[in-house]
PDB file of N, CA and C in Angstrom:
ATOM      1  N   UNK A   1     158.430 135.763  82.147  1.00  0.00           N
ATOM      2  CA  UNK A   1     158.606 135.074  80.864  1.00  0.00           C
ATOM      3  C   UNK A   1     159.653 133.982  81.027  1.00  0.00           C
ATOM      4  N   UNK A   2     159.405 132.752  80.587  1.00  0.00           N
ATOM      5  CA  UNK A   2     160.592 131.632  80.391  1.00  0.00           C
ATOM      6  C   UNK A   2     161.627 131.568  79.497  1.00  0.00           C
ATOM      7  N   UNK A   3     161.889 130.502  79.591  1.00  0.00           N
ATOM      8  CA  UNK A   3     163.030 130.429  78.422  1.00  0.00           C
ATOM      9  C   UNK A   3     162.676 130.571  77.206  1.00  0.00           C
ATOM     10  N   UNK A   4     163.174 130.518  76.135  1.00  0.00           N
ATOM     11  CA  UNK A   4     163.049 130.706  74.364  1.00  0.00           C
ATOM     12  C   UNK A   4     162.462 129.096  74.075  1.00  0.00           C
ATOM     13  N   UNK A   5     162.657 128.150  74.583  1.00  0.00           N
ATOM     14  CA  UNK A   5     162.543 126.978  74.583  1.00  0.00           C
ATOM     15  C   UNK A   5     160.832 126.757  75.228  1.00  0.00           C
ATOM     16  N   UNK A   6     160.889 127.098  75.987  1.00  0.00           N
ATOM     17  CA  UNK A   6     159.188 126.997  76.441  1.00  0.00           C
ATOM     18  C   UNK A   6     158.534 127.739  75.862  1.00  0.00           C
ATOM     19  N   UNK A   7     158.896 128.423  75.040  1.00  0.00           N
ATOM     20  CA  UNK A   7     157.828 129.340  74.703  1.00  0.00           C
ATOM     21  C   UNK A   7     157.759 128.388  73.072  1.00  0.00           C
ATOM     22  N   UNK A   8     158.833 128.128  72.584  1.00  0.00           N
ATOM     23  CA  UNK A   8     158.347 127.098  71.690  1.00  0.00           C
ATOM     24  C   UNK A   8     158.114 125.865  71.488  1.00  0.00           C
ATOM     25  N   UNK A   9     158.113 125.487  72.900  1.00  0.00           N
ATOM     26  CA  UNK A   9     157.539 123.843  73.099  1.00  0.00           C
ATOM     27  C   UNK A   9     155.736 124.337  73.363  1.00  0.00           C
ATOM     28  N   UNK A  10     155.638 125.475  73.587  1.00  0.00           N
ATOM     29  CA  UNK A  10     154.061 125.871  74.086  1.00  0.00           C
ATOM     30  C   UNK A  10     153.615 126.342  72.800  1.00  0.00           C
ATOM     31  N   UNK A  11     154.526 126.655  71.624  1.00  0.00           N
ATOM     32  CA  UNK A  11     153.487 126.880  70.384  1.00  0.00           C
ATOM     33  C   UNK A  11     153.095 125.511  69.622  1.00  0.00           C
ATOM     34  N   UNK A  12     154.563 124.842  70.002  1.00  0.00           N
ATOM     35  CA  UNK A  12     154.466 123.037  69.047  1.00  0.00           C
ATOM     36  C   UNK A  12     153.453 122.676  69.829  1.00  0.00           C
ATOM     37  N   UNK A  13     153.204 122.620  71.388  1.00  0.00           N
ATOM     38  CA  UNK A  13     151.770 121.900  71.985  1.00  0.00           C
ATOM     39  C   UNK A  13     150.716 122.529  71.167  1.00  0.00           C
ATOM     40  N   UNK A  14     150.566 123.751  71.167  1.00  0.00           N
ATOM     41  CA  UNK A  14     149.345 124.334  70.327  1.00  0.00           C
ATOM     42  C   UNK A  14     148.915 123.878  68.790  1.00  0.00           C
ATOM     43  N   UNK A  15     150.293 123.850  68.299  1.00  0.00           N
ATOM     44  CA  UNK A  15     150.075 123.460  67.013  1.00  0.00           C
ATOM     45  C   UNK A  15     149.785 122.029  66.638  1.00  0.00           C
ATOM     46  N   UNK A  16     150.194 121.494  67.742  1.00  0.00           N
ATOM     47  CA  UNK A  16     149.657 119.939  67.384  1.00  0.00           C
ATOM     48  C   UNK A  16     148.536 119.984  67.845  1.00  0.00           C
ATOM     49  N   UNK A  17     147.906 120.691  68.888  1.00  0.00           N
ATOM     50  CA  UNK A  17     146.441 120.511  68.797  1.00  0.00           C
ATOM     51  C   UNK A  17     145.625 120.743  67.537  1.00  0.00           C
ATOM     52  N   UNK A  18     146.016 122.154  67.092  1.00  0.00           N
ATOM     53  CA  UNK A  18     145.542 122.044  65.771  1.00  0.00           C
ATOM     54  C   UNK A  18     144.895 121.389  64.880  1.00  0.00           C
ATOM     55  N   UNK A  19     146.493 120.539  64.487  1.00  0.00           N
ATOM     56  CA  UNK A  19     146.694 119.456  63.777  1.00  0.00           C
ATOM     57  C   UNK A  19     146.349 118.796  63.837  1.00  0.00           C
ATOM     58  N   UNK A  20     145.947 118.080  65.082  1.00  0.00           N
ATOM     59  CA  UNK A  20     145.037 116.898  65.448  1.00  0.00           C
ATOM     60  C   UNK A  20     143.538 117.210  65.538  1.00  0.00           C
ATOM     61  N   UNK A  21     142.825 118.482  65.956  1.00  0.00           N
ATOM     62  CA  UNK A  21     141.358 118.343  65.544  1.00  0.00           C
ATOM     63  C   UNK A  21     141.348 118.641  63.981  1.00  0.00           C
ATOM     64  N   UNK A  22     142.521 118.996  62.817  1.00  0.00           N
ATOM     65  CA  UNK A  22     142.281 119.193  61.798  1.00  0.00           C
ATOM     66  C   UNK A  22     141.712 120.487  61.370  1.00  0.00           C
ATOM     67  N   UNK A  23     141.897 121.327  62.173  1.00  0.00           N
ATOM     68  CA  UNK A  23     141.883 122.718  62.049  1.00  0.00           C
ATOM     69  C   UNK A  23     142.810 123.446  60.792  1.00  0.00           C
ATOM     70  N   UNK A  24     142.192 124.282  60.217  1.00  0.00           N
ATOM     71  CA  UNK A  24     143.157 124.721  58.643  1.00  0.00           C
ATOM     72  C   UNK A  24     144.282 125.632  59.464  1.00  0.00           C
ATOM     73  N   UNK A  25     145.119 126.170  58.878  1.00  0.00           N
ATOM     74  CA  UNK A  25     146.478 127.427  59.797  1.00  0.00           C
ATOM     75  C   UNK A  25     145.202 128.471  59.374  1.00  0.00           C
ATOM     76  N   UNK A  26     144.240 128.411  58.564  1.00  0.00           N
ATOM     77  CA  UNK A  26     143.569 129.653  58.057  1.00  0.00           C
ATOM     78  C   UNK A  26     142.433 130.051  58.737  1.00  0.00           C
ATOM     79  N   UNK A  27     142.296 129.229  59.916  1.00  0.00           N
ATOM     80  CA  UNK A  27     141.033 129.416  60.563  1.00  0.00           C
ATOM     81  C   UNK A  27     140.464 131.073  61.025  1.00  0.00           C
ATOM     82  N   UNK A  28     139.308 130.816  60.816  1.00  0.00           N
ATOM     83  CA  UNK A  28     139.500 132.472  61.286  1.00  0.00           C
ATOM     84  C   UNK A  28     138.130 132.728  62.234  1.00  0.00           C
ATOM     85  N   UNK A  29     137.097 131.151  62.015  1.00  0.00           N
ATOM     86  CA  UNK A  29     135.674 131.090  63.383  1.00  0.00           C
ATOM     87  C   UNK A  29     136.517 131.899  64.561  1.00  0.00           C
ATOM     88  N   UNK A  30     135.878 133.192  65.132  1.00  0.00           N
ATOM     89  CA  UNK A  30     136.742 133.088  66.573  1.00  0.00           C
ATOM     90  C   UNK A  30     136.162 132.006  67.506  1.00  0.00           C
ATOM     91  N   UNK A  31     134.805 131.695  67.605  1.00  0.00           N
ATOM     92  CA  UNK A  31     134.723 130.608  68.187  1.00  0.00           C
ATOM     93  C   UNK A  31     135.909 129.036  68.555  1.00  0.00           C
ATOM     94  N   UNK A  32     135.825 128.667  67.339  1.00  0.00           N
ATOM     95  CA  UNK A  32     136.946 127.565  66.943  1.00  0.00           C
ATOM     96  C   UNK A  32     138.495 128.067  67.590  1.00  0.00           C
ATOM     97  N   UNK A  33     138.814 129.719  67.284  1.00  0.00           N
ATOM     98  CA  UNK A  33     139.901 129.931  68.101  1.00  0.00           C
ATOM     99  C   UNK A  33     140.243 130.145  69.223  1.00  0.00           C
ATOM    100  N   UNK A  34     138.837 130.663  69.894  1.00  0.00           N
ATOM    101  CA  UNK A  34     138.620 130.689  71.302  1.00  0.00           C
ATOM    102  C   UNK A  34     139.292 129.133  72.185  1.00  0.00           C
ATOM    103  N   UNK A  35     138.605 127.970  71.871  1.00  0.00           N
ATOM    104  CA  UNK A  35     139.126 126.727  72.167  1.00  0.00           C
ATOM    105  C   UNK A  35     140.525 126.880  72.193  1.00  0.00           C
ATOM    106  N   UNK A  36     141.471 127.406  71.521  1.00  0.00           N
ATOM    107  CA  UNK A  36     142.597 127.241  71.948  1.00  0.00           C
ATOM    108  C   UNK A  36     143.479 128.638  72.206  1.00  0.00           C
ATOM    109  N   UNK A  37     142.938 129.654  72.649  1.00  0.00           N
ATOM    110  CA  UNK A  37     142.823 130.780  73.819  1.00  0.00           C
ATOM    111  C   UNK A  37     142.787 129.980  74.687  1.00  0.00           C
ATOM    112  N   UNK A  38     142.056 129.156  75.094  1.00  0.00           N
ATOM    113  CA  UNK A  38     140.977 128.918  76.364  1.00  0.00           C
ATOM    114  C   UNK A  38     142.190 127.821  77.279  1.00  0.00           C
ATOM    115  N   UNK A  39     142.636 127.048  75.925  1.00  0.00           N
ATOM    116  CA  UNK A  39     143.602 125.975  76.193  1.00  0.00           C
ATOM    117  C   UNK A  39     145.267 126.438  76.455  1.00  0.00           C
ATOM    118  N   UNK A  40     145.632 127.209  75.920  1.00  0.00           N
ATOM    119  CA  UNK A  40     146.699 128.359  76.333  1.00  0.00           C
ATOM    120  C   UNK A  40     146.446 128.605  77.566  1.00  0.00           C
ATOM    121  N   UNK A  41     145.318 129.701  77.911  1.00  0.00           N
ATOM    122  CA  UNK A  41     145.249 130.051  78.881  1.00  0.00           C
ATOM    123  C   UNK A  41     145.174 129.310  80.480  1.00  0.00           C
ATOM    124  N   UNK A  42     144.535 128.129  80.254  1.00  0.00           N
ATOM    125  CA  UNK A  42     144.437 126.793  81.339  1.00  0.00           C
ATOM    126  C   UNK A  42     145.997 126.466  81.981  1.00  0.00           C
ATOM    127  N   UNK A  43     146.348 126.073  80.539  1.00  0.00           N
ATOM    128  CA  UNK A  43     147.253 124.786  80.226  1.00  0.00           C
ATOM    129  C   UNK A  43     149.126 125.669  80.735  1.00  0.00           C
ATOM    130  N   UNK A  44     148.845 127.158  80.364  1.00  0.00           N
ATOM    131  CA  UNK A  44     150.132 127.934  80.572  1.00  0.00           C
ATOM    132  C   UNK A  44     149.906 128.810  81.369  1.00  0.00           C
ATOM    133  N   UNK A  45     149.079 129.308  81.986  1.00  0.00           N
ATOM    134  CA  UNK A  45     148.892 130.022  83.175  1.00  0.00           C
ATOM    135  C   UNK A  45     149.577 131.987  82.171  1.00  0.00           C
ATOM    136  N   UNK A  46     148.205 131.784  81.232  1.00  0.00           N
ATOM    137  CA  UNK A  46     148.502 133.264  80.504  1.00  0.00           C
ATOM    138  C   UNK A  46     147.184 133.873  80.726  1.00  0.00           C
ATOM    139  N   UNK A  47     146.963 135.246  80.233  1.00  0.00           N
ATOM    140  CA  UNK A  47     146.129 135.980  80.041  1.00  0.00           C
ATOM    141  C   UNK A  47     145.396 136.177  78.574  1.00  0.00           C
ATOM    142  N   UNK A  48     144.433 136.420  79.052  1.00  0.00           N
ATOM    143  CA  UNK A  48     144.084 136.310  77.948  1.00  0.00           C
ATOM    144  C   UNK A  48     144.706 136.826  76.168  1.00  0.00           C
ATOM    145  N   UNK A  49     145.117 137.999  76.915  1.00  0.00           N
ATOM    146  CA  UNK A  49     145.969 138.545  75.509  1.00  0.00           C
ATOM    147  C   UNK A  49     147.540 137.586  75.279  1.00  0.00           C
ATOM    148  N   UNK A  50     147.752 137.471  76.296  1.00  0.00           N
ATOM    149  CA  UNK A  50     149.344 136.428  75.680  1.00  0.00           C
ATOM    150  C   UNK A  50     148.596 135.527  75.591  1.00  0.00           C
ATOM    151  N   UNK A  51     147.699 134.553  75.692  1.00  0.00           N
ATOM    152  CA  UNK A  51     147.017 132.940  75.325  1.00  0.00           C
ATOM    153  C   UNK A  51     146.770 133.541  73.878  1.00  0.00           C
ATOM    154  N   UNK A  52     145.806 134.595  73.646  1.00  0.00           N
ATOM    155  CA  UNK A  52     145.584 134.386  71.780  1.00  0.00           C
ATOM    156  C   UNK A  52     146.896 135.047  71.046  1.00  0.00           C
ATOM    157  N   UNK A  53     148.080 135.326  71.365  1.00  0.00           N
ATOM    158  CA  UNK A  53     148.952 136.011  71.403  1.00  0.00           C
ATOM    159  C   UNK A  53     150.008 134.863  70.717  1.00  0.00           C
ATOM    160  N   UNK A  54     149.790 133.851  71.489  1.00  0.00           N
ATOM    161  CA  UNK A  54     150.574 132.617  71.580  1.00  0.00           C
ATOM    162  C   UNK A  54     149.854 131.591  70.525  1.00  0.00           C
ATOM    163  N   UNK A  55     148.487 131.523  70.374  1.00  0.00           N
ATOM    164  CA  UNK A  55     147.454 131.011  68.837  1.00  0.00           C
ATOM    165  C   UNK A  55     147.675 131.756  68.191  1.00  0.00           C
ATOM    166  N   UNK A  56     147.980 132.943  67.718  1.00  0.00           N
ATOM    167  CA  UNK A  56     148.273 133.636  66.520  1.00  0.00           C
ATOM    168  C   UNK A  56     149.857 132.958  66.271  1.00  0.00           C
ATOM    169  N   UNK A  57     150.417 132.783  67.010  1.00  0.00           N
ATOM    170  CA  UNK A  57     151.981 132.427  66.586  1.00  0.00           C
ATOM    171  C   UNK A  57     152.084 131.258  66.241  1.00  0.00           C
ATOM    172  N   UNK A  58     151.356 130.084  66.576  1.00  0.00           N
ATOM    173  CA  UNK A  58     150.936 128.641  66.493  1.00  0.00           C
ATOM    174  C   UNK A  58     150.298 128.479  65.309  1.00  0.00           C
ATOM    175  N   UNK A  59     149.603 129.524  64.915  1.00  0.00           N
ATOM    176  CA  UNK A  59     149.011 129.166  63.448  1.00  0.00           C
ATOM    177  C   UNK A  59     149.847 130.046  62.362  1.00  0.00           C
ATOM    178  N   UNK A  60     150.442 130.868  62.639  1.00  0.00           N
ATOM    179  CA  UNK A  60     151.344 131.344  61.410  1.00  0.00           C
ATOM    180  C   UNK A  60     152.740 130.121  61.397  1.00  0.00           C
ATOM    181  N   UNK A  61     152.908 129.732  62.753  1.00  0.00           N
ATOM    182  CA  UNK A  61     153.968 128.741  62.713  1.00  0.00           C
ATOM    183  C   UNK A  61     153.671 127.393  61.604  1.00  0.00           C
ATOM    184  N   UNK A  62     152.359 126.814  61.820  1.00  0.00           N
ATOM    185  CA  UNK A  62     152.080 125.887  60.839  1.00  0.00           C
ATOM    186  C   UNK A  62     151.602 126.330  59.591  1.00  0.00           C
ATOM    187  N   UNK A  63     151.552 128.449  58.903  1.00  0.00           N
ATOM    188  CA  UNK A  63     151.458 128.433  57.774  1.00  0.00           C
ATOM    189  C   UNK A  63     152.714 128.344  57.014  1.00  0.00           C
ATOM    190  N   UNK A  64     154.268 128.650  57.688  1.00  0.00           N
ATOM    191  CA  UNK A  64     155.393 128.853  57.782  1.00  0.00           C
ATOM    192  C   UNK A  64     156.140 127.384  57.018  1.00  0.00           C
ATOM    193  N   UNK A  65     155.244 126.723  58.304  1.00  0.00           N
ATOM    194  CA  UNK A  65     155.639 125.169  58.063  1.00  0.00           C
ATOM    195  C   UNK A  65     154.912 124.175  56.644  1.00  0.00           C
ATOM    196  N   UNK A  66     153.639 124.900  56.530  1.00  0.00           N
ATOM    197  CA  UNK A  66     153.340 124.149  55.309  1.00  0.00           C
ATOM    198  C   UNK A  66     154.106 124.422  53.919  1.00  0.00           C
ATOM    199  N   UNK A  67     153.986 123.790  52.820  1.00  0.00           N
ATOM    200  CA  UNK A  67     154.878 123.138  52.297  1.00  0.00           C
ATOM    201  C   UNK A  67     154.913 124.188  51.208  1.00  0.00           C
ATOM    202  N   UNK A  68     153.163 125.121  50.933  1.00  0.00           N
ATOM    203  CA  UNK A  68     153.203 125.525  49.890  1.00  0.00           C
ATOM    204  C   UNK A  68     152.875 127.317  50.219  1.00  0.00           C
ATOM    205  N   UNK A  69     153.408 127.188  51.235  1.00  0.00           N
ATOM    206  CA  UNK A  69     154.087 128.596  51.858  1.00  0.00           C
ATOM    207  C   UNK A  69     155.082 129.227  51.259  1.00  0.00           C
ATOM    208  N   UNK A  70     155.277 130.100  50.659  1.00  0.00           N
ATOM    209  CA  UNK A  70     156.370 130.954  50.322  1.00  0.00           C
ATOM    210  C   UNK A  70     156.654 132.703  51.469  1.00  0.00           C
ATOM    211  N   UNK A  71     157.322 132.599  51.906  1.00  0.00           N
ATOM    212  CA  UNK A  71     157.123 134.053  52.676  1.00  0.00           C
ATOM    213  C   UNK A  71     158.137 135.015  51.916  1.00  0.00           C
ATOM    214  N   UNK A  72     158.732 134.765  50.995  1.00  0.00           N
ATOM    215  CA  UNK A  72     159.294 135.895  50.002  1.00  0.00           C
ATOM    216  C   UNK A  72     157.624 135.850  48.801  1.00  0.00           C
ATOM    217  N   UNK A  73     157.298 135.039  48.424  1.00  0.00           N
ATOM    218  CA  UNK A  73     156.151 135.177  47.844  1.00  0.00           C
ATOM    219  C   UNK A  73     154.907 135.747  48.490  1.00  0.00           C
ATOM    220  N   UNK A  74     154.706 135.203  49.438  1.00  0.00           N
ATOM    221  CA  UNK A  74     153.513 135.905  50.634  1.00  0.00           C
ATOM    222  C   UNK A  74     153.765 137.054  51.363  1.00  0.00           C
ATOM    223  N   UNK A  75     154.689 137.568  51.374  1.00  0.00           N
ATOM    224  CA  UNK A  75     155.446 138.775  52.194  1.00  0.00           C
ATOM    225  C   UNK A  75     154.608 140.051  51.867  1.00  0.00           C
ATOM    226  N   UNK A  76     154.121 140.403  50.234  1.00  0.00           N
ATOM    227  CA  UNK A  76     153.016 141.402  50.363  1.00  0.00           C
ATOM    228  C   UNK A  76     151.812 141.141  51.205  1.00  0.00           C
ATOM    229  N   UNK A  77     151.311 139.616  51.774  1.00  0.00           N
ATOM    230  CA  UNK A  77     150.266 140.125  52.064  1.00  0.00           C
ATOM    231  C   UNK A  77     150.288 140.311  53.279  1.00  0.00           C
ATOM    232  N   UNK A  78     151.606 140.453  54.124  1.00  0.00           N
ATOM    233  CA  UNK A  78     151.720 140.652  55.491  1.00  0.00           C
ATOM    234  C   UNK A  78     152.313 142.342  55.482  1.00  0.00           C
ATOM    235  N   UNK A  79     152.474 142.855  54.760  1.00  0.00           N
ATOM    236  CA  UNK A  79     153.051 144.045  54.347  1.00  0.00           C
ATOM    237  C   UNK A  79     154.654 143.636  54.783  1.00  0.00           C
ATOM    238  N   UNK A  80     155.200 142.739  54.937  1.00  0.00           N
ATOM    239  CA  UNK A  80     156.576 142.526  54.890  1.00  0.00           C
ATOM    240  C   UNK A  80     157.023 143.064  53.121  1.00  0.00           C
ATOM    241  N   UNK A  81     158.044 143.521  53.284  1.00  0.00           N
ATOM    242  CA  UNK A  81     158.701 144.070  52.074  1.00  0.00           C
ATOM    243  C   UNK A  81     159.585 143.677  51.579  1.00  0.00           C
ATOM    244  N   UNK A  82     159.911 142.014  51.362  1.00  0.00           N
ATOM    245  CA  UNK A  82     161.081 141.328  51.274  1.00  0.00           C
ATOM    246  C   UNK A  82     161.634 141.820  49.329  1.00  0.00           C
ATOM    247  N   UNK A  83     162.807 141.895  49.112  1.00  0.00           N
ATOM    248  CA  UNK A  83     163.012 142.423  47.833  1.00  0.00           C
ATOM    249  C   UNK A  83     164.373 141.400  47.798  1.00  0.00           C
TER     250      UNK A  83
END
């Protein structure tokens, strides 16, 4: 494992891919998510479970980041229990 720093310069690469084919944070085609498994996995020399491991974190990162995100509001539906 690398630094704390590569591991989040490798979710911002992911997430700008995203962003740039215009992909929702809500995607849920596994097809569509496969593509960036596939691109993880190439691009960072992961397995398959850390590549979709690393797209699950890339897309909660840009639900985090959007604007009309609340995670004290959204927290039930992750079963987080924020009070």
């Amino acid at each position: 494992m690398g630094m704390p720093d590569d591991h989040d310069s490798r979710i911002e690469r992911i997430a700008s891919q995203i962003i740039s084919d215009n992909t929702s944070p809500d995607e849920q085609d596994p097809s569509r998510l496969q593509k960036y498994r596939d691109y993880a996995r190439d691009n960072f020399h992961l397995d398959e479970n850390d590549a979709a491991l690393l797209v699950n974190e890339a897309f909660l990162y840009l639900k985090l980041k959007s604007s009309d995100f609340d995670p004290l509001q959204e927290g039930d539906r992750f079963g987080a229990g924020f009070s």
